[in-house]
N, C-alpha and C. Protein backbone atom coordinates (compact mmCIF):
# COMPACT_ATOMS: atom_id res chain seq x y z
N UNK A 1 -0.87 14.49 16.44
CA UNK A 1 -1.36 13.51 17.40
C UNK A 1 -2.76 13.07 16.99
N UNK A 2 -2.62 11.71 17.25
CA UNK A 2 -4.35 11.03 16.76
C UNK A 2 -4.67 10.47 17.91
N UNK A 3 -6.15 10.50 18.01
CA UNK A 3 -6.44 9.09 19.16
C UNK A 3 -7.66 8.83 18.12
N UNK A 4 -7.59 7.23 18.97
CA UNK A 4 -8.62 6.74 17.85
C UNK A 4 -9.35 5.72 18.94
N UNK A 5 -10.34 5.77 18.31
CA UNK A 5 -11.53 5.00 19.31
C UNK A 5 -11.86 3.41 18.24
N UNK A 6 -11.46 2.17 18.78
CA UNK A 6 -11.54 1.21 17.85
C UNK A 6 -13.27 0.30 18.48
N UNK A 7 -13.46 -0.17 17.84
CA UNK A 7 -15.05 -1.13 18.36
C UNK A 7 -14.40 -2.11 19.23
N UNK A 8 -14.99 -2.70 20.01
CA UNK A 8 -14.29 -3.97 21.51
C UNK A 8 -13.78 -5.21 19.97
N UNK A 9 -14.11 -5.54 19.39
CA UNK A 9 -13.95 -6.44 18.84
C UNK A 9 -12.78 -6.13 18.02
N UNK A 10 -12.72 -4.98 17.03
CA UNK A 10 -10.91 -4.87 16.64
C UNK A 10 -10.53 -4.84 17.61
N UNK A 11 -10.50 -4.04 18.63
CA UNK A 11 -9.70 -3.59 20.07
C UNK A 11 -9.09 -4.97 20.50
N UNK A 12 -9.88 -6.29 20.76
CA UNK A 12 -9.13 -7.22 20.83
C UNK A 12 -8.23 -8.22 19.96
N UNK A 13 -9.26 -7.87 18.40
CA UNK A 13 -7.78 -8.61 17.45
C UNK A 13 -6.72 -8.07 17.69
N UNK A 14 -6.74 -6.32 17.88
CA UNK A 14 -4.96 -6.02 17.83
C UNK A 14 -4.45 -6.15 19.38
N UNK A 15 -5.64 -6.37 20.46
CA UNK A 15 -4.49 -7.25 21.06
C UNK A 15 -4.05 -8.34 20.94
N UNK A 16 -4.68 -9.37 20.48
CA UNK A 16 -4.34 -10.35 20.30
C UNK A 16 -3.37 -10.60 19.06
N UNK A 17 -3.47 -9.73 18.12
CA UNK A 17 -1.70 -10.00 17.42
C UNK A 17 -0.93 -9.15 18.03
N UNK A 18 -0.90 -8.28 18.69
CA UNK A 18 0.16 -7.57 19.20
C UNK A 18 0.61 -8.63 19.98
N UNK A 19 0.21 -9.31 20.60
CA UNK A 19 0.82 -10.43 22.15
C UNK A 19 1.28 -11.53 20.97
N UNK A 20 0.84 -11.90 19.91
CA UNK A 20 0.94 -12.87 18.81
C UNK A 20 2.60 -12.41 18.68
N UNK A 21 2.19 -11.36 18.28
CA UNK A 21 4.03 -10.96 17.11
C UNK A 21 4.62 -9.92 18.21
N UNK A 22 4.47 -9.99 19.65
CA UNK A 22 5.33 -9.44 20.58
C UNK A 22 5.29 -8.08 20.56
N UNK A 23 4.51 -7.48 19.50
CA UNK A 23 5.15 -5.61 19.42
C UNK A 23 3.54 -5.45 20.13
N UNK A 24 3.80 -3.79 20.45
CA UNK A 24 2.77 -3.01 20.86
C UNK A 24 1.95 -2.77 20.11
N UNK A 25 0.78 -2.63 20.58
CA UNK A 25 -0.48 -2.31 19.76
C UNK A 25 -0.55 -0.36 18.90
N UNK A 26 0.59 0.24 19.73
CA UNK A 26 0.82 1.59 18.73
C UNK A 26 1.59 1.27 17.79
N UNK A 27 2.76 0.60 17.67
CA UNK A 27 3.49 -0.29 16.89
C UNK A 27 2.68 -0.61 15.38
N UNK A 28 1.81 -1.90 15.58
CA UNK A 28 0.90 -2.34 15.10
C UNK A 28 -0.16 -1.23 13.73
N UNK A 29 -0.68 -0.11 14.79
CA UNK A 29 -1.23 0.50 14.47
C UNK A 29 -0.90 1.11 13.51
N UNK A 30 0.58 1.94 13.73
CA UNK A 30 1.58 2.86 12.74
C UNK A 30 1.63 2.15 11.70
N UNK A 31 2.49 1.02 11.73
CA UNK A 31 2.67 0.19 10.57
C UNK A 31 1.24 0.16 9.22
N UNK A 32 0.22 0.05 9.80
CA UNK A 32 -1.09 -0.09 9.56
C UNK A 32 -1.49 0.91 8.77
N UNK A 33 -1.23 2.20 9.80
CA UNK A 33 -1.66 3.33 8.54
C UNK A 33 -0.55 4.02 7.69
N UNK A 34 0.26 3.45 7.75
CA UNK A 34 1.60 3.95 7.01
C UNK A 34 1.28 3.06 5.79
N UNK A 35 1.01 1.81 6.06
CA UNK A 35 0.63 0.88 4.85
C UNK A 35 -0.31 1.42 4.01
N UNK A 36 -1.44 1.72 4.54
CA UNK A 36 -2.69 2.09 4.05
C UNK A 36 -2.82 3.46 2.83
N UNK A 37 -1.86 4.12 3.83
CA UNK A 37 -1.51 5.47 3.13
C UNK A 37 -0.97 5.30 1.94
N UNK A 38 -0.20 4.48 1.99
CA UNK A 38 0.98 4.21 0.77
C UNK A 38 0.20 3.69 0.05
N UNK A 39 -0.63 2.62 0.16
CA UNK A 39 -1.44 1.80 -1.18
C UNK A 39 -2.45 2.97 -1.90
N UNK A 40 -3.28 4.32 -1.54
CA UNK A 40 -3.71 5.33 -1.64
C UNK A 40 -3.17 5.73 -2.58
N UNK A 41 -1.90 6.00 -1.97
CA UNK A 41 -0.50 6.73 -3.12
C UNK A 41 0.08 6.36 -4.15
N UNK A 42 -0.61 4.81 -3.92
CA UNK A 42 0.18 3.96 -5.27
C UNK A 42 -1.22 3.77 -6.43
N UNK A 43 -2.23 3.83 -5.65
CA UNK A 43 -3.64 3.68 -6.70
C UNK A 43 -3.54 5.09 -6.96
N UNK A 44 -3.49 5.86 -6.45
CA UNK A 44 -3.29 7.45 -6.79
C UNK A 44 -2.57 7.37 -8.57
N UNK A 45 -1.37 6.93 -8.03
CA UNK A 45 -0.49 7.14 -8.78
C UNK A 45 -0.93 6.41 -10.61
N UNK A 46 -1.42 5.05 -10.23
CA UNK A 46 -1.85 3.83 -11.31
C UNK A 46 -3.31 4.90 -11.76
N UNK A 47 -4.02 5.25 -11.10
CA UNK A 47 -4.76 5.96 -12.18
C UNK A 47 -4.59 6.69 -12.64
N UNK A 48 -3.47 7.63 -12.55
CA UNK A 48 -3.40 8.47 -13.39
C UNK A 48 -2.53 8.10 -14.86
N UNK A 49 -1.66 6.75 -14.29
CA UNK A 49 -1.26 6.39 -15.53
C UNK A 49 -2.20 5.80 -16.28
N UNK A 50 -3.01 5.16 -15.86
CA UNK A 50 -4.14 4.63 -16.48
C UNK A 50 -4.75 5.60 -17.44
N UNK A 51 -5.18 6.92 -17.17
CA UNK A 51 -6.14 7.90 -17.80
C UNK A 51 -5.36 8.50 -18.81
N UNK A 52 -3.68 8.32 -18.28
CA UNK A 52 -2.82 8.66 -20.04
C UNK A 52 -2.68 7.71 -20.37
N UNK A 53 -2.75 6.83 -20.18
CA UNK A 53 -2.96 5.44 -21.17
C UNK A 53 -4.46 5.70 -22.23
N UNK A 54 -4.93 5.90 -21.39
CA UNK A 54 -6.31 6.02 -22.73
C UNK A 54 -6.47 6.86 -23.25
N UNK A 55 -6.18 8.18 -22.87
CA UNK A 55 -5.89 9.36 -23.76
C UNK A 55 -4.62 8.93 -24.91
N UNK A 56 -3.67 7.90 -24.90
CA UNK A 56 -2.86 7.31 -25.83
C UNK A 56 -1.33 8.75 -25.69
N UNK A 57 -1.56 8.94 -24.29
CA UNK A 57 -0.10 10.08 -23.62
C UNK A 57 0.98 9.08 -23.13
N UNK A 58 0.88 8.19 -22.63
CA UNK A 58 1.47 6.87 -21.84
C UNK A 58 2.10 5.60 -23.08
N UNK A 59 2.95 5.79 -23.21
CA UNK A 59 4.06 4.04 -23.64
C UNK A 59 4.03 3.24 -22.97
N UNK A 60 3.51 1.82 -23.49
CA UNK A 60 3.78 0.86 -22.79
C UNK A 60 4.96 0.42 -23.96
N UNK A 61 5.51 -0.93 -23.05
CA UNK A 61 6.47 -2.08 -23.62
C UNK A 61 6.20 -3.36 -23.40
N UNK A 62 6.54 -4.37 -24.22
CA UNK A 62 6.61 -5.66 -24.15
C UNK A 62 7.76 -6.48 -23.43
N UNK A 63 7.69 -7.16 -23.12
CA UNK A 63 8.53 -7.50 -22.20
C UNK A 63 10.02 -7.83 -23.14
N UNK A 64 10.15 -8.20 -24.37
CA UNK A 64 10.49 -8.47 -25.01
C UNK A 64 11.64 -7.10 -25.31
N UNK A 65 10.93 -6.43 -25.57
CA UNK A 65 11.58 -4.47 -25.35
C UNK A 65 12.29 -4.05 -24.39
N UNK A 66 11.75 -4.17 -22.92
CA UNK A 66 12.38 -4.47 -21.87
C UNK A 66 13.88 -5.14 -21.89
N UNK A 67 13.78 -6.56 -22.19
CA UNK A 67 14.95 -7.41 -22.27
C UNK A 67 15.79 -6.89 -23.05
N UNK A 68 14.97 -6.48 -24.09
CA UNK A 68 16.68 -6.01 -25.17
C UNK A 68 17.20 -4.51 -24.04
N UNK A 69 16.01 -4.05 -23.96
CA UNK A 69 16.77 -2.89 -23.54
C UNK A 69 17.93 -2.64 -22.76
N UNK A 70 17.60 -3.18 -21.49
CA UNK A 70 18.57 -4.03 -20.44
C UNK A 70 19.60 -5.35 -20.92
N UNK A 71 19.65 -5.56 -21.63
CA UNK A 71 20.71 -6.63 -22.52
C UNK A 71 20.47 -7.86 -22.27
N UNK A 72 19.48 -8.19 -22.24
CA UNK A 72 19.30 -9.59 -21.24
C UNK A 72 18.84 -10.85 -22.69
């Protein structure tokens, strides 16, 4: 369980898209940090490919490689 204390001024953007796009402002919220979390997890993820990329641990391909690969 979270509670969260927002400033008057978010407090009213998310009411005002919650009444915008009909859902609840916990609704709203979830979506929000579920998003947030995930982009974390995905830069998480890109730097670490990144850091075997420059250590030269990581393959890339050309798109060209790709296509044959897949038969295209």
């Amino acid at each position: 369980m979270v509670t969260l204390r927002l400033p008057p001024k978010t407090e009213r953007m998310l009411e005002r898209t919650a009444k915008m796009q009909g859902r609840t402002k916990l609704a709203l919220v979830r979506e929000a940090v579920v998003e947030k979390l995930e982009d974390i997890e995905d830069m998480a993820a890109s730097d670490a490919v990144m850091r075997r990329l420059a250590r030269g641990k990581e393959r890339t391909y050309s798109a060209a490689e790709v296509k044959r690969a897949v038969g295209l």
